[in-house]
N, C-alpha and C. Protein backbone atom coordinates (compact mmCIF):
# COMPACT_ATOMS: atom_id res chain seq x y z
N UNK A 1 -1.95 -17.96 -14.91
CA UNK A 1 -0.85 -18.64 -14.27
C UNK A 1 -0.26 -17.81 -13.12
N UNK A 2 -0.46 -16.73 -13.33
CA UNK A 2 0.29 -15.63 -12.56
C UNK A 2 -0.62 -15.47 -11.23
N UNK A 3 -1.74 -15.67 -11.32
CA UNK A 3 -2.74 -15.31 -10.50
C UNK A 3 -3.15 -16.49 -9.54
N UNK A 4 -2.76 -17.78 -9.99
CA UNK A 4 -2.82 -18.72 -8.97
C UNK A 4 -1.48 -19.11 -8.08
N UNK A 5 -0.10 -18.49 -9.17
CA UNK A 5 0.82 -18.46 -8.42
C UNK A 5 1.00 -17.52 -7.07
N UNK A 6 -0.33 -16.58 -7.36
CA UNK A 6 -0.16 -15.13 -6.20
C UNK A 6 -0.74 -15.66 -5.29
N UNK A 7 -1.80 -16.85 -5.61
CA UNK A 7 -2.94 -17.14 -4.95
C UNK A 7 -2.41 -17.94 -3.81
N UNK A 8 -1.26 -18.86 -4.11
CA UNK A 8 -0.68 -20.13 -4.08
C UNK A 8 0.22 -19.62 -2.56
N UNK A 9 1.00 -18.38 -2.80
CA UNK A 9 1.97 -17.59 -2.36
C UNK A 9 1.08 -16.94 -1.36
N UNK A 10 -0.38 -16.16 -1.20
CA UNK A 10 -0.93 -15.78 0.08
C UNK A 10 -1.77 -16.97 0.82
N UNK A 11 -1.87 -18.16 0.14
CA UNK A 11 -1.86 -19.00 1.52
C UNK A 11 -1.58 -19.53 2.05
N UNK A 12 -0.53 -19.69 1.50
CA UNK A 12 1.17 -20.14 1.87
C UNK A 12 0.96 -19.19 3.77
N UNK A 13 1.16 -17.86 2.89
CA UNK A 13 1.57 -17.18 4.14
C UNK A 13 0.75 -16.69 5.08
N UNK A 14 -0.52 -17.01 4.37
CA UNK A 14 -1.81 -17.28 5.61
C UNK A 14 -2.02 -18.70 6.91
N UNK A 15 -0.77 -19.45 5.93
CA UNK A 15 -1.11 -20.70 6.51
C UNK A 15 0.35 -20.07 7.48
N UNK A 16 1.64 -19.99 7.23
CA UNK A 16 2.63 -19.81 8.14
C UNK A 16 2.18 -18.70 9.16
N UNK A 17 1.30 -17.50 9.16
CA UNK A 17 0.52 -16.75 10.08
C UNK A 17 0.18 -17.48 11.03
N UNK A 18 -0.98 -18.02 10.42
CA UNK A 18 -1.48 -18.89 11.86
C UNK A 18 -0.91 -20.00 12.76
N UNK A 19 0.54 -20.74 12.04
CA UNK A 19 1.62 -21.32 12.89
C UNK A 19 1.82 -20.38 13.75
N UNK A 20 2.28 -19.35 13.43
CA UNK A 20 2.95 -18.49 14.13
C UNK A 20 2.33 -17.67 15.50
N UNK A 21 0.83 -17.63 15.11
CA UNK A 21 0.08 -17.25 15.81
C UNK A 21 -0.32 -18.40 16.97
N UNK A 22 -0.23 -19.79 16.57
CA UNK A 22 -0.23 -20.56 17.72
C UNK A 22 1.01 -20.63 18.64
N UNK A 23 1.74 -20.24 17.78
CA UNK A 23 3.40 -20.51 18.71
C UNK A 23 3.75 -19.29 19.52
N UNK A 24 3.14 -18.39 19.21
CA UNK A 24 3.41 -17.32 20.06
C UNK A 24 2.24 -16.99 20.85
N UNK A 25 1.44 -17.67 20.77
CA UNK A 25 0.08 -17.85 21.91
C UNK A 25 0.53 -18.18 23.23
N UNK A 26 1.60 -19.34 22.90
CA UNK A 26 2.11 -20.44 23.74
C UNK A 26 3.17 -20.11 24.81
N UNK A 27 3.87 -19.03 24.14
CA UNK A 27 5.27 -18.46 24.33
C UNK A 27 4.83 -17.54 25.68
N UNK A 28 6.05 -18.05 26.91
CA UNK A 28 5.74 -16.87 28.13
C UNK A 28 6.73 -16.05 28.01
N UNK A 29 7.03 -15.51 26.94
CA UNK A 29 7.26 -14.19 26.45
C UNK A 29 6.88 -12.77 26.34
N UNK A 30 5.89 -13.08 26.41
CA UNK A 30 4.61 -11.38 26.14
C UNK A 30 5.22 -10.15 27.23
N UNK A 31 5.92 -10.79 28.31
CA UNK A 31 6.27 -9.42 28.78
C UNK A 31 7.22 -9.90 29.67
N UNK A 32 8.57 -9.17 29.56
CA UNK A 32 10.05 -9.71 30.42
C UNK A 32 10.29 -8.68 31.59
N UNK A 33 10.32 -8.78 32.54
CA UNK A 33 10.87 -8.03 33.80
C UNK A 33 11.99 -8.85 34.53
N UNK A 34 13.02 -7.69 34.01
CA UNK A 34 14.35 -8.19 34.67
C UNK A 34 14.45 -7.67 36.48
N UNK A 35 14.55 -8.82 37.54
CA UNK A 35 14.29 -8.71 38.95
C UNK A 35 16.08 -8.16 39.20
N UNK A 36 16.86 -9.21 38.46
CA UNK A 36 17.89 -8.18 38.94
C UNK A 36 18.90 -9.09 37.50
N UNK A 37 19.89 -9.00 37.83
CA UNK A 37 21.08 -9.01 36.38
C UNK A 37 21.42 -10.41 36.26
N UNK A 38 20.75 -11.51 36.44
CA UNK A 38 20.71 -13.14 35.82
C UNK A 38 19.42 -13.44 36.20
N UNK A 39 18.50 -12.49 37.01
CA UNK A 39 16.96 -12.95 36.82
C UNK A 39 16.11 -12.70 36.37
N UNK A 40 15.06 -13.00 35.80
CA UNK A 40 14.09 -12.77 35.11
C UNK A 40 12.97 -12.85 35.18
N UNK A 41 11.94 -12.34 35.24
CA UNK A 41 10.22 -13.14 35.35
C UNK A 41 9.24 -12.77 34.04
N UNK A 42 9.11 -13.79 33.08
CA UNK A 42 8.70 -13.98 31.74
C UNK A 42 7.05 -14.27 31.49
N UNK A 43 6.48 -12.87 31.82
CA UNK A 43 4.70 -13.27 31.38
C UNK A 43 4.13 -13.46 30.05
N UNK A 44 3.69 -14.66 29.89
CA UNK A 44 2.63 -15.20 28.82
C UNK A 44 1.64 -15.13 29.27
N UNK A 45 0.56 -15.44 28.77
CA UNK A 45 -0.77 -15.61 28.31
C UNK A 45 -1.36 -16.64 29.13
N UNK A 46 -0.57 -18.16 29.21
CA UNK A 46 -1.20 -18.68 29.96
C UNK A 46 -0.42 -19.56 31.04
N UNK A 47 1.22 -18.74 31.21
CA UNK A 47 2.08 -19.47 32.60
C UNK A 47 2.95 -17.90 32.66
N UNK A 48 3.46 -18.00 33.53
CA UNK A 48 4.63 -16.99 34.43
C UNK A 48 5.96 -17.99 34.36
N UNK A 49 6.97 -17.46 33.97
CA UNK A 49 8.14 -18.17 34.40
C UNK A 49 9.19 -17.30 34.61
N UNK A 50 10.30 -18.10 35.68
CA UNK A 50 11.59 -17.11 36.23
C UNK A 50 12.31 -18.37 35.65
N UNK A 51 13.09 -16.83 34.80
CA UNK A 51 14.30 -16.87 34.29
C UNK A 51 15.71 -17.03 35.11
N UNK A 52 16.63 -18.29 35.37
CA UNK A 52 17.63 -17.50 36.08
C UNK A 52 18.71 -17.72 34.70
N UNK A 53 19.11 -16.51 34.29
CA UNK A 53 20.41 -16.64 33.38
C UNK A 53 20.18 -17.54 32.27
N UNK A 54 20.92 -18.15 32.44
CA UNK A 54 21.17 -19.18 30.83
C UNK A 54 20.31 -20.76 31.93
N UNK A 55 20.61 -20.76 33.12
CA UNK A 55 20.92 -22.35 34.01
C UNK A 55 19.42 -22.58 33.61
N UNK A 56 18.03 -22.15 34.68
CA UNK A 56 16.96 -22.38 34.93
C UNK A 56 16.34 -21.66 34.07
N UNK A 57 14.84 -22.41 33.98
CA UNK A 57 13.57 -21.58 33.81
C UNK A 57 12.40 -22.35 34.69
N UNK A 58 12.05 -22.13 35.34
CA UNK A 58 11.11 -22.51 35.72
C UNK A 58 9.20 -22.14 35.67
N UNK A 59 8.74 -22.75 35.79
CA UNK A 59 7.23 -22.30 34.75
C UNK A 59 6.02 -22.60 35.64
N UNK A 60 4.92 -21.81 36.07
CA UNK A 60 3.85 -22.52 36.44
C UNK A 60 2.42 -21.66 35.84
N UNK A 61 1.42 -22.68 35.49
CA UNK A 61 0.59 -22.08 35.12
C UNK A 61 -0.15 -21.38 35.57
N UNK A 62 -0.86 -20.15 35.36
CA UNK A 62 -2.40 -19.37 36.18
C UNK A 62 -3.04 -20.08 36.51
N UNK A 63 -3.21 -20.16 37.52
CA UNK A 63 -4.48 -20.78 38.17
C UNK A 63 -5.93 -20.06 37.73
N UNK A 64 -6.07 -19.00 37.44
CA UNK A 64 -7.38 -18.01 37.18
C UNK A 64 -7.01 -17.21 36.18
N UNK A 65 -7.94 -17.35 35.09
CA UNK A 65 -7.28 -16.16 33.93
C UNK A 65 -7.09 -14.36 34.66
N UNK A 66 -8.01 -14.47 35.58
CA UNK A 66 -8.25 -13.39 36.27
C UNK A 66 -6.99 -12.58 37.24
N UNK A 67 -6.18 -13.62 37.08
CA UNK A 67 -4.70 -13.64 37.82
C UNK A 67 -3.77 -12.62 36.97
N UNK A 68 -4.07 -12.54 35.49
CA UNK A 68 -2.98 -12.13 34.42
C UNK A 68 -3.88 -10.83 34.73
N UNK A 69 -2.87 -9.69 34.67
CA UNK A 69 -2.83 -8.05 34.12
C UNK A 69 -3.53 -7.55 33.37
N UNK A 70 -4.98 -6.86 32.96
CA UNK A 70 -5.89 -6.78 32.18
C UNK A 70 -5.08 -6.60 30.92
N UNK A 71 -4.11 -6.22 30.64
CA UNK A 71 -3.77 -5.92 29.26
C UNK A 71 -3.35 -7.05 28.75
N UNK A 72 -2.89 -7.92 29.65
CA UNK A 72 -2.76 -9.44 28.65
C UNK A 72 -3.25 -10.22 28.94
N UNK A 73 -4.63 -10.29 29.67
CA UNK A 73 -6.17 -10.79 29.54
C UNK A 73 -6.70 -10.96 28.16
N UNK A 74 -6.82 -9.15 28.18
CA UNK A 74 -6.65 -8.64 26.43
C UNK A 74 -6.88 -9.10 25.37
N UNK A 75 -4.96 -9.32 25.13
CA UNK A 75 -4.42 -10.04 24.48
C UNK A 75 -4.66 -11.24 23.81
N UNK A 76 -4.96 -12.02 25.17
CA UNK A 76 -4.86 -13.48 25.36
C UNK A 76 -6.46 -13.51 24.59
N UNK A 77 -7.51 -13.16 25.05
CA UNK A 77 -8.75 -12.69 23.89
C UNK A 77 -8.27 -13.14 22.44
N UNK A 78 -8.13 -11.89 22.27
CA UNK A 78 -7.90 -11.51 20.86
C UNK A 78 -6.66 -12.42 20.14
N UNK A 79 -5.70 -13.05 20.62
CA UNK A 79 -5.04 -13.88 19.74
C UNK A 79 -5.60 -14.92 19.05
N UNK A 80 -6.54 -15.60 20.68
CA UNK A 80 -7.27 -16.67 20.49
C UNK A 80 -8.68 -16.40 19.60
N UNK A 81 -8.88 -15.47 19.21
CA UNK A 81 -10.33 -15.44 18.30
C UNK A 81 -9.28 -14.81 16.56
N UNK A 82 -8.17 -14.55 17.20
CA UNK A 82 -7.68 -14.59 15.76
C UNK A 82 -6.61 -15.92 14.59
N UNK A 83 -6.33 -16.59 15.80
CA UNK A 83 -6.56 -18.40 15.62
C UNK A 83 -7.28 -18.73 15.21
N UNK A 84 -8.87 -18.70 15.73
CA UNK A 84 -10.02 -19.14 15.52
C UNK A 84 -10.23 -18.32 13.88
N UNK A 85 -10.58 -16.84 13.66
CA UNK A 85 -11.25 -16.65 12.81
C UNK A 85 -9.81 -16.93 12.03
N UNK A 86 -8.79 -17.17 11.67
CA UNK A 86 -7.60 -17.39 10.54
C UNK A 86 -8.04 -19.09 10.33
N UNK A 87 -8.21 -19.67 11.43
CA UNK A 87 -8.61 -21.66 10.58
C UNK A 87 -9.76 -21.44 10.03
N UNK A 88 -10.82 -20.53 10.42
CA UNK A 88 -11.89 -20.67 9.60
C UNK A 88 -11.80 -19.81 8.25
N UNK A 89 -10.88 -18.78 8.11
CA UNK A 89 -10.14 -18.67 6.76
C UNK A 89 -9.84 -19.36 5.75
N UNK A 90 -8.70 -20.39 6.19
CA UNK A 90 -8.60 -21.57 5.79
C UNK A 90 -9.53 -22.54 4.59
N UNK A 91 -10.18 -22.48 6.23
CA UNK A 91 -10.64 -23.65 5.43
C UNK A 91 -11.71 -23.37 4.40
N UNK A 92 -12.41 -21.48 4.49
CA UNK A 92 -13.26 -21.24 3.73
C UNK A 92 -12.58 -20.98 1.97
N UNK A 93 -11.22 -20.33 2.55
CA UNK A 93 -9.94 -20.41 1.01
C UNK A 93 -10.54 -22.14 0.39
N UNK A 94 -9.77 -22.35 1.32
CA UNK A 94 -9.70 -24.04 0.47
C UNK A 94 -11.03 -24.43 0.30
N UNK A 95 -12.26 -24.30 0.90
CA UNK A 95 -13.59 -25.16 0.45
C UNK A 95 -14.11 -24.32 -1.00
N UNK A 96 -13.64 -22.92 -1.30
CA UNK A 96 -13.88 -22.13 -2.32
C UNK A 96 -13.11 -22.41 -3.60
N UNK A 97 -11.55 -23.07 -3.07
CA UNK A 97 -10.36 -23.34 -3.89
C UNK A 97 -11.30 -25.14 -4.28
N UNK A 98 -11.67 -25.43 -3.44
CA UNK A 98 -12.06 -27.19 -4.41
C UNK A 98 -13.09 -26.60 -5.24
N UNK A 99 -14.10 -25.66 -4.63
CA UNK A 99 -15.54 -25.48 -5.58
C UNK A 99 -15.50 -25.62 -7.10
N UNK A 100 -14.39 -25.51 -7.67
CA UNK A 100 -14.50 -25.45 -8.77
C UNK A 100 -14.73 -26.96 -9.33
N UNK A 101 -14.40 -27.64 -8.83
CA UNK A 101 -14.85 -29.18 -9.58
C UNK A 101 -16.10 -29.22 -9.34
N UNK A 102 -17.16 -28.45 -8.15
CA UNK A 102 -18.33 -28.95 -8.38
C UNK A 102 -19.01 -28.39 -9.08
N UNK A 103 -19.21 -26.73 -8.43
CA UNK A 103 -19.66 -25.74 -8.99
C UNK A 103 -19.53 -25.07 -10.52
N UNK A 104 -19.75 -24.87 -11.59
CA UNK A 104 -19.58 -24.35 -12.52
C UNK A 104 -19.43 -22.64 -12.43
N UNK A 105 -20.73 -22.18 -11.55
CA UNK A 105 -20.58 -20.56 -11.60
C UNK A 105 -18.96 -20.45 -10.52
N UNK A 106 -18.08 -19.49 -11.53
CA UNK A 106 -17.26 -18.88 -11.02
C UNK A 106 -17.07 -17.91 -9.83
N UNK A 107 -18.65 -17.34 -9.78
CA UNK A 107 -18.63 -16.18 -8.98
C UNK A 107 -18.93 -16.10 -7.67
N UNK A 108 -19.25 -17.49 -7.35
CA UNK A 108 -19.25 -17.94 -6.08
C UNK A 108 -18.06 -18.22 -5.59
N UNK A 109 -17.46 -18.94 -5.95
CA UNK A 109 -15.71 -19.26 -6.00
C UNK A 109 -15.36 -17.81 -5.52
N UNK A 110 -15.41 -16.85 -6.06
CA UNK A 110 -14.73 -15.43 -6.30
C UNK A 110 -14.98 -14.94 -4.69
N UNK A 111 -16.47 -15.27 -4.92
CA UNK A 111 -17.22 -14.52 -3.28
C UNK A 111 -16.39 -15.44 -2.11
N UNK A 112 -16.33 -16.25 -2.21
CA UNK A 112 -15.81 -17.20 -1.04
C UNK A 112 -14.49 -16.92 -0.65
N UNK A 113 -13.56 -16.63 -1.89
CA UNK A 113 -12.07 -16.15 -1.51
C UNK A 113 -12.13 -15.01 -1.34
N UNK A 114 -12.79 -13.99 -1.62
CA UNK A 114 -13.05 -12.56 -1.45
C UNK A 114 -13.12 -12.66 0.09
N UNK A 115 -14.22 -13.38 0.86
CA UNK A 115 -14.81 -13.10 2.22
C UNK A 115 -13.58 -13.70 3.08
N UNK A 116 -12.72 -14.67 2.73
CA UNK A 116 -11.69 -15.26 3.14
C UNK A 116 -10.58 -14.06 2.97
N UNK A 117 -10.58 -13.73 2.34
CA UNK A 117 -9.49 -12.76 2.21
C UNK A 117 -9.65 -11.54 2.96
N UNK A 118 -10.72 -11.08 3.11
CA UNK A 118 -11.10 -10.16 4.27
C UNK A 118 -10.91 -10.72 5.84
N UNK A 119 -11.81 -12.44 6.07
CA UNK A 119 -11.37 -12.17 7.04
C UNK A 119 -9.91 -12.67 7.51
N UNK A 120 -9.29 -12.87 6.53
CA UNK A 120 -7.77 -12.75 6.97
C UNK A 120 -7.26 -11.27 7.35
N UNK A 121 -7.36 -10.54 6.84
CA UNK A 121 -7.28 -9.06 7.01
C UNK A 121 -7.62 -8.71 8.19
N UNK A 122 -8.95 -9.09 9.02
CA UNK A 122 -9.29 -8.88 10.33
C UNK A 122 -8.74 -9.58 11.45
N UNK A 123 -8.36 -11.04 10.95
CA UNK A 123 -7.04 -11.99 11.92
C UNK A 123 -5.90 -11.00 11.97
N UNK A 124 -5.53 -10.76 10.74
CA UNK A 124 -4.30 -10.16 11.42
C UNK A 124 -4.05 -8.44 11.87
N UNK A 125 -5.32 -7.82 11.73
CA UNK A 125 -5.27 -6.71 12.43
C UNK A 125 -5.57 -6.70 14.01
N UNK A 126 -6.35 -7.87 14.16
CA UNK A 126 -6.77 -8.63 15.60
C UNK A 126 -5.27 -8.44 16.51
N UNK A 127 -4.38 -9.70 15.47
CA UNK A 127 -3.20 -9.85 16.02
C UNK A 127 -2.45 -8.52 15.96
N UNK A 128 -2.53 -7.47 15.64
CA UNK A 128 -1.59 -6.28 15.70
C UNK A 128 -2.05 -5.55 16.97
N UNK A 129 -3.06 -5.47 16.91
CA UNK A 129 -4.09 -4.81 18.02
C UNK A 129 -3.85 -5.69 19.42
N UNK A 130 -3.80 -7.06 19.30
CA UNK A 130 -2.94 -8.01 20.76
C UNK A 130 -2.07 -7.36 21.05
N UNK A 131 -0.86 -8.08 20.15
CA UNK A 131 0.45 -7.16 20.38
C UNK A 131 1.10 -5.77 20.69
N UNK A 132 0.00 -4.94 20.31
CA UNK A 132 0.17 -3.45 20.57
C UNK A 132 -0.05 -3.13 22.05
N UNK A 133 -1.39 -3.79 22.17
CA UNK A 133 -1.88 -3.97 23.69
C UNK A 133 -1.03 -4.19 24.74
N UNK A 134 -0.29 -5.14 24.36
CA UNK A 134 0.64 -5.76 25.54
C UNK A 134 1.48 -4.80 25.51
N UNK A 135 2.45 -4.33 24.08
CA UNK A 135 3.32 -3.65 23.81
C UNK A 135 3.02 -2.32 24.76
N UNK A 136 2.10 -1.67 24.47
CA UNK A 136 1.46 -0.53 25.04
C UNK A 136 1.69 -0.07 26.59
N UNK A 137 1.54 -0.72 27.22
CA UNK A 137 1.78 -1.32 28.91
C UNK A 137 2.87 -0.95 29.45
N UNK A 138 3.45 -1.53 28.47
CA UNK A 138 5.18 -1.84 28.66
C UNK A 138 5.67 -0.19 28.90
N UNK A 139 5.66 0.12 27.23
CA UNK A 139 5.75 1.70 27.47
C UNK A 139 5.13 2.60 27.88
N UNK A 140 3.92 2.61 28.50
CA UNK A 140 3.54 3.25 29.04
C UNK A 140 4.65 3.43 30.88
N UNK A 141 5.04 2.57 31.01
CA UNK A 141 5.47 2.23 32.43
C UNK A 141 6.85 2.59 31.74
N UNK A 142 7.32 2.65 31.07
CA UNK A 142 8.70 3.26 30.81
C UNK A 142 8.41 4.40 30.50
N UNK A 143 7.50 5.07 29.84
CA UNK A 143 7.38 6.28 29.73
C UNK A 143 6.92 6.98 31.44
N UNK A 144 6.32 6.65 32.43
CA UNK A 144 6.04 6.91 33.64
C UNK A 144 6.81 6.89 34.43
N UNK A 145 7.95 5.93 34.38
CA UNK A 145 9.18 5.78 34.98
C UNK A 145 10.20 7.26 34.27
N UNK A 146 10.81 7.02 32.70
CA UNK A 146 11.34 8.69 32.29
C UNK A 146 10.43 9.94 33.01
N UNK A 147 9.17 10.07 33.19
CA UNK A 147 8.33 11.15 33.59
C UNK A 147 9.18 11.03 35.22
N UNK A 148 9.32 10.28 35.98
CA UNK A 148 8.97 10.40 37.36
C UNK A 148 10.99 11.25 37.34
N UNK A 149 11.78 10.08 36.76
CA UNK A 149 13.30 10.94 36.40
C UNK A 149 14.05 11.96 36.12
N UNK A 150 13.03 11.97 35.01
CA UNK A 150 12.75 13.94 34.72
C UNK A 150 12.45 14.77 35.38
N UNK A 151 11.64 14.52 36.20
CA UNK A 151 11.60 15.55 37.66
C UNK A 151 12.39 15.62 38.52
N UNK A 152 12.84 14.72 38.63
CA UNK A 152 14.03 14.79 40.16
C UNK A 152 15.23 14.92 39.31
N UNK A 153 15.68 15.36 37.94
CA UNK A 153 16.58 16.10 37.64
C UNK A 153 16.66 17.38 37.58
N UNK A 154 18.04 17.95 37.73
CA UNK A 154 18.27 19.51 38.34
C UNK A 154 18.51 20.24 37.01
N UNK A 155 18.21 19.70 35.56
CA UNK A 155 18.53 20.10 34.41
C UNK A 155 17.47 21.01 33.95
N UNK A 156 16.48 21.11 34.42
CA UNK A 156 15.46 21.89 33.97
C UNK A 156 15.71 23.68 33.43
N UNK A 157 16.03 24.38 34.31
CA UNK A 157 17.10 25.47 33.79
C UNK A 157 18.15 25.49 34.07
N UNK A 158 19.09 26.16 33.08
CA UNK A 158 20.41 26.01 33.28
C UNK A 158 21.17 27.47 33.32
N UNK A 159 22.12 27.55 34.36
CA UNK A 159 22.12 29.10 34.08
C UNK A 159 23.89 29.34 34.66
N UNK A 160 24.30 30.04 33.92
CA UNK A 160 26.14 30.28 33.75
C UNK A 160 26.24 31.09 34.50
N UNK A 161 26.88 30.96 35.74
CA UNK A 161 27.40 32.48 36.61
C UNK A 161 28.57 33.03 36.15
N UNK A 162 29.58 32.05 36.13
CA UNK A 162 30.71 32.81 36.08
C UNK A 162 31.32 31.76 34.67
N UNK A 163 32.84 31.69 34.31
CA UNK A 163 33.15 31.11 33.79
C UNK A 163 33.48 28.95 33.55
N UNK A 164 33.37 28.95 35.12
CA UNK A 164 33.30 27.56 35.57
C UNK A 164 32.27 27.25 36.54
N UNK A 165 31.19 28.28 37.14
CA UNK A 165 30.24 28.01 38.05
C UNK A 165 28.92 28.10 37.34
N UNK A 166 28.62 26.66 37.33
CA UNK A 166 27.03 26.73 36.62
C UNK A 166 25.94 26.06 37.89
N UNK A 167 24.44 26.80 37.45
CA UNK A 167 23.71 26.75 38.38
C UNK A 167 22.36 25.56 38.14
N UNK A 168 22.32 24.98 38.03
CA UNK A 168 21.24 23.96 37.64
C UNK A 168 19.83 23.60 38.57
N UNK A 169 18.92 24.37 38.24
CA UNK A 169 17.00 24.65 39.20
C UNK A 169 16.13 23.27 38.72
N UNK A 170 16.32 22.36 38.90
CA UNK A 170 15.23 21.62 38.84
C UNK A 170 13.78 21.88 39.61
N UNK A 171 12.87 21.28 39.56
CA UNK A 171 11.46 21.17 40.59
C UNK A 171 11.88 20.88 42.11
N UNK A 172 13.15 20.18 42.61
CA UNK A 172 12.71 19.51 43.50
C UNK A 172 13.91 20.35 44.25
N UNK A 173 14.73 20.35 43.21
CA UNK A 173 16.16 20.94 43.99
C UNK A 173 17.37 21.87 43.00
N UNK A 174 17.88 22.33 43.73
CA UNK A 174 18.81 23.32 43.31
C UNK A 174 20.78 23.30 43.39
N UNK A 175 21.25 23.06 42.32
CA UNK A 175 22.63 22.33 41.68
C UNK A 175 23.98 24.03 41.68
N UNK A 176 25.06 23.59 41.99
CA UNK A 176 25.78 24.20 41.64
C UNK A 176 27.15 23.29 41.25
N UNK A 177 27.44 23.45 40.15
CA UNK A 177 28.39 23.02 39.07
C UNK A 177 29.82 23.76 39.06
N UNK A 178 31.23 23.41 39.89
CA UNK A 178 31.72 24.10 39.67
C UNK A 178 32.93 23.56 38.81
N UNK A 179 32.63 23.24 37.17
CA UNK A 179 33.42 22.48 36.60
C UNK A 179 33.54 21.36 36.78
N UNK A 180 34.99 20.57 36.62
CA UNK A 180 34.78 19.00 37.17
C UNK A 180 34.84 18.52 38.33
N UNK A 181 35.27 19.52 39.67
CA UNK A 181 35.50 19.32 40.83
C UNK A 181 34.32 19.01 41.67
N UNK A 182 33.76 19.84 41.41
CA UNK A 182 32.11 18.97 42.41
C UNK A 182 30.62 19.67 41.75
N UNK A 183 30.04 19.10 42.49
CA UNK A 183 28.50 19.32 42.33
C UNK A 183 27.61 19.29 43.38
N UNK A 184 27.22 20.35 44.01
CA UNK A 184 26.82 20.50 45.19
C UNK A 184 25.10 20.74 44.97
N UNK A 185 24.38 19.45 45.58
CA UNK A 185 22.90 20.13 45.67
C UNK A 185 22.05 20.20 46.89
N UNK A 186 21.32 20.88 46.97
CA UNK A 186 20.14 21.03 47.84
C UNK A 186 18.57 21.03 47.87
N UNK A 187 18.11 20.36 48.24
CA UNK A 187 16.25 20.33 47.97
C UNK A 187 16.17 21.61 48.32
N UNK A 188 14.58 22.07 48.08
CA UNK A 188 14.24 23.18 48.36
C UNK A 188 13.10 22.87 49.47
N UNK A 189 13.73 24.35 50.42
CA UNK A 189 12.49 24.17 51.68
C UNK A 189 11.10 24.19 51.72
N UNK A 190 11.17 24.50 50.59
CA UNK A 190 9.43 24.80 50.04
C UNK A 190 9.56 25.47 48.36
N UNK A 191 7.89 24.58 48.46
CA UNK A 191 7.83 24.75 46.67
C UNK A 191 7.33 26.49 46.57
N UNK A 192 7.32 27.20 47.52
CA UNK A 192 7.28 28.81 47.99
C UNK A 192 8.56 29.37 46.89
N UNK A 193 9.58 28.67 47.26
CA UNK A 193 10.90 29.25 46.57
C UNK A 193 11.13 29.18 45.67
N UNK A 194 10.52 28.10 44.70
CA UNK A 194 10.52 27.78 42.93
C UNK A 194 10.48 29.10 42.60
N UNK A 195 11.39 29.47 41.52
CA UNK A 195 10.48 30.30 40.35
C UNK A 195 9.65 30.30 40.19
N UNK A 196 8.51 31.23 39.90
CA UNK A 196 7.07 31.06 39.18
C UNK A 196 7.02 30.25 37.74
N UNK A 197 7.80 30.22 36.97
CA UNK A 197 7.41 29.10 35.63
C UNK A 197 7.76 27.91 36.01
N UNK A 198 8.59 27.40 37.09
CA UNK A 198 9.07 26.32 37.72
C UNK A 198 7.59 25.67 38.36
């Protein structure tokens, strides 16, 4: 009893997976770039749309898959073959789940939900591996953007002259701190003048 109730309960949620996996196929969500502070431009899989605020959205489809960003080319792959191999899940669960009125040997039954149950396992590592993909992108370009910030800050060493005069050496340029009154900087005339660990 216990074991068809478990049974009952993962394809339940094999079956709400693959809703989910069509609905977010659909969704031009996959990647948000804010143009400025009520606009938006919203990439999916298979349309672009600008966001304005709450008022508009407006939507048009790719003309060429070749048009979308290799990483949610990708994506767009792998969701769609994990759609595909999750209905053929399905329906191999359920053609294994009737077998029993025809079939007598059990152990075919067993093999059929076994191989179903694996390749559910590969649908949804498919789908983690999409999502990461796209995800991936994202931060990578935020992590490249912090990298490029981090350099053109003067925080790199920090060094106390006096009691209110601090000296701050970044890569690019050179800070003097004199308490809360100002902050005076200067590039350097040449990367000649860095420190050597600089």
């Amino acid at each position: 009893m216990v074991r068809q109730e478990l049974e009952a309960a993962s394809i339940s949620l094999a079956m709400l997976g693959w809703l989910v996996a069509i609905v977010i196929c659909g969704l031009p969500s996959w990647r948000v770039l804010k143009v400025s502070e009520e606009t938006s431009i919203w990439e999916g899989l298979w349309n672009l749309c600008e966001a304005d605020g709450l008022k508009s959205l407006r939507c048009m489809t790719y003309n060429s898959h070749q048009v979308l960003p290799h990483d949610l080319q990708v994506s767009g792959v792998l969701v769609v073959i994990c759609i595909i191999i999750t209905f053929l899940s399905l329906l191999l669960y359920l053609f294994a789940d009737k077998l029993n009125t025809w079939v007598l040997d059990s152990r075919i039954k067993h093999m059929l939900k076994l191989a179903a149950s694996v390749l559910f396992l590969v649908a949804g590592l498919l789908m983690l591996v999409s999502v990461s993909w796209a995800a991936s992108f994202s931060l990578a370009m935020l992590s490249w953007i912090g990298t490029i910030v981090c350099c053109w800050l003067p925080k790199w060493r920090v060094k106390k002259m006096s009691e209110h005069i601090v000296i701050w050496e970044g890569l690019w340029n050179l800070c003097e701190d004199d308490g809360l009154q100002s902050l005076r900087c200067m590039l350097y005339s040449s990367q000649l003048v860095l420190p050597q660990d600089l």
